[in-house]
Protein backbone atom coordinates (compact mmCIF):
# COMPACT_ATOMS: atom_id res chain seq x y z
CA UNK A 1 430.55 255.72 120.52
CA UNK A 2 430.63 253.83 123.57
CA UNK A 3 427.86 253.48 125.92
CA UNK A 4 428.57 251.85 129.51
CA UNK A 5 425.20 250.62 130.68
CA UNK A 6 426.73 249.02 133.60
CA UNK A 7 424.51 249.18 137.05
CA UNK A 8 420.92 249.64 135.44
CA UNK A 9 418.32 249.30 138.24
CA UNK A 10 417.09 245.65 138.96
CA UNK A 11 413.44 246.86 139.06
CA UNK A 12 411.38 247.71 136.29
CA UNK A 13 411.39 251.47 135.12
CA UNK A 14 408.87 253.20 135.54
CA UNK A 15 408.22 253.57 132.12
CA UNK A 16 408.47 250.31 130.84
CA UNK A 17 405.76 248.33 129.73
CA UNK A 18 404.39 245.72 131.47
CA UNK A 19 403.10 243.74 128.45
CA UNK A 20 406.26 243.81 126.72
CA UNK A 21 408.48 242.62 130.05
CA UNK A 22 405.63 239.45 130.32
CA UNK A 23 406.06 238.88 126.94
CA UNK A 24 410.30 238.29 127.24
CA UNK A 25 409.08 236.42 130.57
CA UNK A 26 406.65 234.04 129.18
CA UNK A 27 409.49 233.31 125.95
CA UNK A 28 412.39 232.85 129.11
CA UNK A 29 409.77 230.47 130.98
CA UNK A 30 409.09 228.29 127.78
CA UNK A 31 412.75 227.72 126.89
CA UNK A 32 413.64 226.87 130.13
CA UNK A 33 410.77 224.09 130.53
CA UNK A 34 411.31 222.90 126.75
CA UNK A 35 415.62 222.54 127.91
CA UNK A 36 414.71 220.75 130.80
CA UNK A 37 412.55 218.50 129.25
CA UNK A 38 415.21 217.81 126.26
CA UNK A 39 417.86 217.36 128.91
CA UNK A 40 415.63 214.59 130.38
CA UNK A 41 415.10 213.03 127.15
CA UNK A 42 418.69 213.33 126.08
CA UNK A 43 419.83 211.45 129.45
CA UNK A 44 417.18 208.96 128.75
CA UNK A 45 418.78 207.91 125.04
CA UNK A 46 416.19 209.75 123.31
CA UNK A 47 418.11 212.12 121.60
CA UNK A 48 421.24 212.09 119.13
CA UNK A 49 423.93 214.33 119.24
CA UNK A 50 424.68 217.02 121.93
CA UNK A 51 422.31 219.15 123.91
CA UNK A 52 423.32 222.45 124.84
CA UNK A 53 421.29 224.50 127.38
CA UNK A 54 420.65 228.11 127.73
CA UNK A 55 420.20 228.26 131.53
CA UNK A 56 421.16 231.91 132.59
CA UNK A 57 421.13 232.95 129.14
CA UNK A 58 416.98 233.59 128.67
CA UNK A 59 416.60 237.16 129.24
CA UNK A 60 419.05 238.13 127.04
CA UNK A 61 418.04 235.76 123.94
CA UNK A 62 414.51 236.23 124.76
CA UNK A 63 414.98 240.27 124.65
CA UNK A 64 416.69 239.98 121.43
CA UNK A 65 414.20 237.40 119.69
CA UNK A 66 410.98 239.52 121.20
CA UNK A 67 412.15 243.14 119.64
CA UNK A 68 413.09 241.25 116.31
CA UNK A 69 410.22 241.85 113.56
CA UNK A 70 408.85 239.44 111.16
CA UNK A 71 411.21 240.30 107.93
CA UNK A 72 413.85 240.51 110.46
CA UNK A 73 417.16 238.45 110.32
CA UNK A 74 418.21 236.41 113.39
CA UNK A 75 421.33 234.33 113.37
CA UNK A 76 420.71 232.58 116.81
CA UNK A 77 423.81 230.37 118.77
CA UNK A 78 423.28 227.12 120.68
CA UNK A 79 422.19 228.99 123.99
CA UNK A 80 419.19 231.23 122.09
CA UNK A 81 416.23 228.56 122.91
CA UNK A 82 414.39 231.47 123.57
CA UNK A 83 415.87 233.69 121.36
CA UNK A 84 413.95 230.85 118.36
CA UNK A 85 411.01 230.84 120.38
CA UNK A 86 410.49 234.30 120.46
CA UNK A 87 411.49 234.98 116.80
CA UNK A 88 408.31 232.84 115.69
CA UNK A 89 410.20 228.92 115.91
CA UNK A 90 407.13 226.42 116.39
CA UNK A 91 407.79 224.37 119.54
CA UNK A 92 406.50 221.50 118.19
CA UNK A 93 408.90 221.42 115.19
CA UNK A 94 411.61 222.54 117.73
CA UNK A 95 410.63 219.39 120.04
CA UNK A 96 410.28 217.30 116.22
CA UNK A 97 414.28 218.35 115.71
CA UNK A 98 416.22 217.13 118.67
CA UNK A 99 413.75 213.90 118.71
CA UNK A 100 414.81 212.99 114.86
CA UNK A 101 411.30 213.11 113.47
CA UNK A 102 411.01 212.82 109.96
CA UNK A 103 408.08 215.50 109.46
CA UNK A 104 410.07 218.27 111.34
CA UNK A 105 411.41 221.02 109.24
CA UNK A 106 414.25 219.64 108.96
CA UNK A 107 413.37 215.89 108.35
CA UNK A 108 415.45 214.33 110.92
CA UNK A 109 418.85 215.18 108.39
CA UNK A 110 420.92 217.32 110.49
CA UNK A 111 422.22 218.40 114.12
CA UNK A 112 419.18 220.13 116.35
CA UNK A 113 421.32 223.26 117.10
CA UNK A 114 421.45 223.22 113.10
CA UNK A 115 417.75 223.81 112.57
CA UNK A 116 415.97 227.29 110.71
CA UNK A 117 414.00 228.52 108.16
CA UNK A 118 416.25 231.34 106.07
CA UNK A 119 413.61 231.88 103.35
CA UNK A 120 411.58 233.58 106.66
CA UNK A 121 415.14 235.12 107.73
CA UNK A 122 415.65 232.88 110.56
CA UNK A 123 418.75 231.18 109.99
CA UNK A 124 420.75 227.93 110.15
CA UNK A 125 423.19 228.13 113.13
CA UNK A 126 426.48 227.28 111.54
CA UNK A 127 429.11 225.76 114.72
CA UNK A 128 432.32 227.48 113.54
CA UNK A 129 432.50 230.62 116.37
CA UNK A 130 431.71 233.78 115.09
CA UNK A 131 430.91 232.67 111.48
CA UNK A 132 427.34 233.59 112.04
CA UNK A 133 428.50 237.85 112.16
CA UNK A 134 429.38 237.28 108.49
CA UNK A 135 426.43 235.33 107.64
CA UNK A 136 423.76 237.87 108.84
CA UNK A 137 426.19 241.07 108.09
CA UNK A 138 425.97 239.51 104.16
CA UNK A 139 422.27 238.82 104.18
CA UNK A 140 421.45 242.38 105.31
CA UNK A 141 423.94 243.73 102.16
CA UNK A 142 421.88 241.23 99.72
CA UNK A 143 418.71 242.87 101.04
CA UNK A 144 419.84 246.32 100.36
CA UNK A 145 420.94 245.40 97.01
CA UNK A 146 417.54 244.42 96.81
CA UNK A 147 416.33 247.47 97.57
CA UNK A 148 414.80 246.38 101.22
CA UNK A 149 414.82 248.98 103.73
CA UNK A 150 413.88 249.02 107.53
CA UNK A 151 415.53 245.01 108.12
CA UNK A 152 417.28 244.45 111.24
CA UNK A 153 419.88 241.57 111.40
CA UNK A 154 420.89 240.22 114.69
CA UNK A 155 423.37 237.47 116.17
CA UNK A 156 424.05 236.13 119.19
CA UNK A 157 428.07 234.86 120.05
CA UNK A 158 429.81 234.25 123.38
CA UNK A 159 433.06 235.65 124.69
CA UNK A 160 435.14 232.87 122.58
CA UNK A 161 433.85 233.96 119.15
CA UNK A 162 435.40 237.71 119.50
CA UNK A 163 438.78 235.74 119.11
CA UNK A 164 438.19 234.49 115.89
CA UNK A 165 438.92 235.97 112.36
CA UNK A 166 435.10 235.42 111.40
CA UNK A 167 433.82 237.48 114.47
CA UNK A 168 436.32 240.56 113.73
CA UNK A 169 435.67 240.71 109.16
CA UNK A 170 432.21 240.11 109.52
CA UNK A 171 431.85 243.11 112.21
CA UNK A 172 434.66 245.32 110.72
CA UNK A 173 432.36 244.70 107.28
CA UNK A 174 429.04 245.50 109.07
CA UNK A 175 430.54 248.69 110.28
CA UNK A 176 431.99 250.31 107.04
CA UNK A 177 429.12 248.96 105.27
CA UNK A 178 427.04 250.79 108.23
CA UNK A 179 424.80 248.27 108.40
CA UNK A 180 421.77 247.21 110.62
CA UNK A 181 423.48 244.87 112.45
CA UNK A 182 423.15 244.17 116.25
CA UNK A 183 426.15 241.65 117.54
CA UNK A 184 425.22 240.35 121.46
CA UNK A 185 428.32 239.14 122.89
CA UNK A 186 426.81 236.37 125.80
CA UNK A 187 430.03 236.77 127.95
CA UNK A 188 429.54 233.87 130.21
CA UNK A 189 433.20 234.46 131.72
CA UNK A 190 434.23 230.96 129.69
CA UNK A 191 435.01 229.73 125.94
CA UNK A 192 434.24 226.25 127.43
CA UNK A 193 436.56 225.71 129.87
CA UNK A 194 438.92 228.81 128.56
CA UNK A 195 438.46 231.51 131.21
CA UNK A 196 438.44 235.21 130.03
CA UNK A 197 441.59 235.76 131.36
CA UNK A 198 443.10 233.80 128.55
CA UNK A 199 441.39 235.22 126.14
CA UNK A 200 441.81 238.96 126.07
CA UNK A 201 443.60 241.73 127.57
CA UNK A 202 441.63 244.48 127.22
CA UNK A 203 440.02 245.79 130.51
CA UNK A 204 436.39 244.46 129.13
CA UNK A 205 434.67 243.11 125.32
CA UNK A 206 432.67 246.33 124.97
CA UNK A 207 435.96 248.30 124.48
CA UNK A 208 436.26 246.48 121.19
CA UNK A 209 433.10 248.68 119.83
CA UNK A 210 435.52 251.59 119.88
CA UNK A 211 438.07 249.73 117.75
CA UNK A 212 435.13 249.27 114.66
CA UNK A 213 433.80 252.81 115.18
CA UNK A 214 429.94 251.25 116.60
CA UNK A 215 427.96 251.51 119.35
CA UNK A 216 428.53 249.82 122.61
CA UNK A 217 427.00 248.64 125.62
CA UNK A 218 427.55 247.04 128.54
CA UNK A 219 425.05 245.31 130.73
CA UNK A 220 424.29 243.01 133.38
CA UNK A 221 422.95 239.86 131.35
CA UNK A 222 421.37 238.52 134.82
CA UNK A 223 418.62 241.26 134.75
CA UNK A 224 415.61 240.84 132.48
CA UNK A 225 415.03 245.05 132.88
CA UNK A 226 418.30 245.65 131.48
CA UNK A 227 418.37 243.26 129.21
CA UNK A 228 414.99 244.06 127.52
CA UNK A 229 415.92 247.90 127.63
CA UNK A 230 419.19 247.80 126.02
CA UNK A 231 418.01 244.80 123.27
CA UNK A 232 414.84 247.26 122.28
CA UNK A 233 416.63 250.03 122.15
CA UNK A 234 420.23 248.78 119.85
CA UNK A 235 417.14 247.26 117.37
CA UNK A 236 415.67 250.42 116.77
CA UNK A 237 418.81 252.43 116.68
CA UNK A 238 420.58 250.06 113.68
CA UNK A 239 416.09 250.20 112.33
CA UNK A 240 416.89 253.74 112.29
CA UNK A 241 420.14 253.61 110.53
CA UNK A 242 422.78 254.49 113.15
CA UNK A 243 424.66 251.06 111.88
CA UNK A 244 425.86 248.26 114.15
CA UNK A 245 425.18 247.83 117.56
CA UNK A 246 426.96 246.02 119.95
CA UNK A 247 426.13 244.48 123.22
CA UNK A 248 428.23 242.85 125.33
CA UNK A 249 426.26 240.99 128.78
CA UNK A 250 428.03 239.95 131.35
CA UNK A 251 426.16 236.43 132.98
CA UNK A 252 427.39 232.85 133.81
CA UNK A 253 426.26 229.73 132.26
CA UNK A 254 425.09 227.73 134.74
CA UNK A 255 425.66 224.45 133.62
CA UNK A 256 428.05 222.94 131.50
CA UNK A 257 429.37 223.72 127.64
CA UNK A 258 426.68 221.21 126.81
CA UNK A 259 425.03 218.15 128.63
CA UNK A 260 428.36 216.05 128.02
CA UNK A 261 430.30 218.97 130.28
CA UNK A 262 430.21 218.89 134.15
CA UNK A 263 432.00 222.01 134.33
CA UNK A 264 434.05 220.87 136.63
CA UNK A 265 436.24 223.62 135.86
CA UNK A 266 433.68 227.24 136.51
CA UNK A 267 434.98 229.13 139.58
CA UNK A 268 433.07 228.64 142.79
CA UNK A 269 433.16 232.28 143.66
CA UNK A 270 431.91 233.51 139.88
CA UNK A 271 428.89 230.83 140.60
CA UNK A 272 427.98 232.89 143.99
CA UNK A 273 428.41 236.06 142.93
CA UNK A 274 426.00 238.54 141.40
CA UNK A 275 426.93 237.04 138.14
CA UNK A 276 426.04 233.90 138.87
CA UNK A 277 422.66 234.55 139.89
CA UNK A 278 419.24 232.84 137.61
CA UNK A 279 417.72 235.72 135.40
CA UNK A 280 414.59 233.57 136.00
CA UNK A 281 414.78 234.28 139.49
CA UNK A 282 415.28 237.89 138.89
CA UNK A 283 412.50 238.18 136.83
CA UNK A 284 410.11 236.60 138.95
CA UNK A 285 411.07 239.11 141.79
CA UNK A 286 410.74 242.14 139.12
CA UNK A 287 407.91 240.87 138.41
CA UNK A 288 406.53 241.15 141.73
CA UNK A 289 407.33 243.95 143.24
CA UNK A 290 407.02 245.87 140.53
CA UNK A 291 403.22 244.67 140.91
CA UNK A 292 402.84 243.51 137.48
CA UNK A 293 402.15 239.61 138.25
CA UNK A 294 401.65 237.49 141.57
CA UNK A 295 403.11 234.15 142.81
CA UNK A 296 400.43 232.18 141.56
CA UNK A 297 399.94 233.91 138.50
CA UNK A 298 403.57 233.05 137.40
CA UNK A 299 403.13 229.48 139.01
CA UNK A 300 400.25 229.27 136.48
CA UNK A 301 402.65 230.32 133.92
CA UNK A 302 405.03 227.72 134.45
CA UNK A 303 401.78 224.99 134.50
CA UNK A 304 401.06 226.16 130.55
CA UNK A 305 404.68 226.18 129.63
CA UNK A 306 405.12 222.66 131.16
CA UNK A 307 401.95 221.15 129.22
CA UNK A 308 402.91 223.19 126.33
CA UNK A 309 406.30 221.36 125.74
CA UNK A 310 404.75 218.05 126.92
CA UNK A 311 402.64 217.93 124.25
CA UNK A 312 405.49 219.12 121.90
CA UNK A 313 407.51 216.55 123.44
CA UNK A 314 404.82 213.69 123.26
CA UNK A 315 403.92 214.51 119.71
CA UNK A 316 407.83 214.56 118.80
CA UNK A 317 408.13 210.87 120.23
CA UNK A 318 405.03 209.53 117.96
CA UNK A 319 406.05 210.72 115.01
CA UNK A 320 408.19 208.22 112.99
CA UNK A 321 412.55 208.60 112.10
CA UNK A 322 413.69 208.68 108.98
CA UNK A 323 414.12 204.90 107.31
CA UNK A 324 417.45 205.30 105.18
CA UNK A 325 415.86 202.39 102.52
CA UNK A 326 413.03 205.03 101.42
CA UNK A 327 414.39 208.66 101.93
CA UNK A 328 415.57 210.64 99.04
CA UNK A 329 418.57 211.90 100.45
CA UNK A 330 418.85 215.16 98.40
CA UNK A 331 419.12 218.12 99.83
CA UNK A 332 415.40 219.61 100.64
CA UNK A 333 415.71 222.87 98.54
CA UNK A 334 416.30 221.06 95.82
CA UNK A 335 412.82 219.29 96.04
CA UNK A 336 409.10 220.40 97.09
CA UNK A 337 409.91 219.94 101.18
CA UNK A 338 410.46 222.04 103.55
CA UNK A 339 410.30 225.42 101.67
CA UNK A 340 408.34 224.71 98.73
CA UNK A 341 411.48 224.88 96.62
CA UNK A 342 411.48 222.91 93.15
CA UNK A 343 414.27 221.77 91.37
């Protein structure tokens, strides 16, 4: 069953609620801020490894992390800041990740895009494109061999990972399994610097929905409203056992593949066009003329978001690294760390 959901208005229905669209706001807001900050910090030689920044992709990770429950699963990519956020991520420990900290979650042992929790179903982003489909698809079957019922598993992957061999089993498995899966497909127009044009010939991504017999729709990824109707409603559709759900967005990143990346090669006219608009932006002017916050109200949003991640941030920097003389160097499930595990 395919669904085009192409050309939603760009103001608020009517009968959406207001709390609920502040909420996604407030989790875009926060992300941005806490990238912006890490960005700065990365540039200034705080931070090891590579920093990868949602920018244009908030309303869509935010949407999906916000209609997520606790119990859920959520399998988030390196663009789903808010996506974490949302899904119940501590900023602090996010902030404690990238800077290395020893008394993060992680302990300062692996990459920051690498961080989670799966014992609380939020888990470990693994790099390989698409391999995170599989992950979440086989977590949901373990769960209903468990006997679990009403858990929702959700990924995020962009255009590039719906090439790969992991993207297509761990879908094609979700969908004769018929299970609660919902699959958003981030298609900002490159696979780094591989345009779409290289990478498929069908007329658009949500026509691949058809091809695994699963729900489809397409939407404009710049606009919050759509974004946070379509996300709600594919969650409770696989909650209520119509099986996978996928959702393919159409947005631009608007920076590069990661802070490294001066993208260099993005098309001027995609960056001016309606697809290269900031779902920030957008949000702000829903926000306002749909009467539902003013200028200064979200200006005073943006003043708690910024203190918020400075104090992350500040706390982050404090904290000590890990000293390679005195760490046991196991891995932390196999002592009484980060999960309460014992050997």
């Amino acid at each position: 069953m395919l669904q085009a959901r192409a050309g939603l208005s760009t103001q608020p229905e009517a009968n959406e609620d207001k709390e609920r669209y502040l909420g996604v706001y407030r989790w875009m807001l926060l992300a941005r801020v806490l990238e912006e900050k890490l960005a700065i910090l990365y540039r200034g030689g705080k931070i090891t490894g590579g920093v990868f920044l949602g920018r244009g992709q908030e309303a869509l990770s935010a949407a999906l992390g916000s209609a997520l429950k606790k119990g859920d699963i959520f399998g988030p990519l390196i663009r789903d800041m808010a996506g974490r956020l949302a899904f119940g991520e501590d900023i602090t420990d996010a902030a404690r990740t990238y800077l290395g900290s020893r008394l993060g979650p992680m302990r300062g042992r692996d990459g920051n895009i690498h961080r989670g929790e799966p014992a609380k179903g939020y888990y470990a982003m693994i790099s390989h494109l698409g391999a995170m489909v599989a992950s979440v698809a086989g977590g949901l079957f373990a769960r209903r061999l468990k006997g679990e019922t009403g858990v929702v598993g959700a990924t995020c992957v962009g255009d590039g990972a719906t090439s790969t061999g992991s993207f297509h089993e761990g879908l094609n498995m979700a969908a004769v399994e018929k299970l609660p899966l919902v699959v958003i497909v981030a298609n900002n127009q490159y696979a780094y610097s591989t345009s779409n044009a290289r990478q498929y010939a069908c007329e658009d991504l949500v026509q691949r929905a058809l091809g695994y017999g699963i729900a489809g729709y397409k939407i404009d990824g710049t606009d919050p409203t759509a974004c946070i109707e379509t996300v709600f409603e594919a969650v409770a559709r696989a909650r209520a056992g119509d099986g996978p759900q996928m959702i393919v967005a159409d947005l631009l990143r608007l920076v590069g593949h990661g802070e490294h990346d001066d993208f260099h090669y993005m098309s001027h006219a995609l960056k001016v066009s309606p697809i290269g608009r900031d779902c920030l932006d957008v949000a702000r002017e829903q926000l306002i003329s749909a009467g539902w916050a003013t200028p200064a109200h979200l200006d005073n949003l943006r003043d708690q978001a910024s203190a918020e991640v400075e104090n992350a941030c500040s706390t982050a920097l404090r904290e000590p690294l890990p000293d390679p003389n005195q760490e046991d160097w196991c891995a932390l499930h196999t002592r009484r760390l980060a999960e309460g595990a014992e050997t």
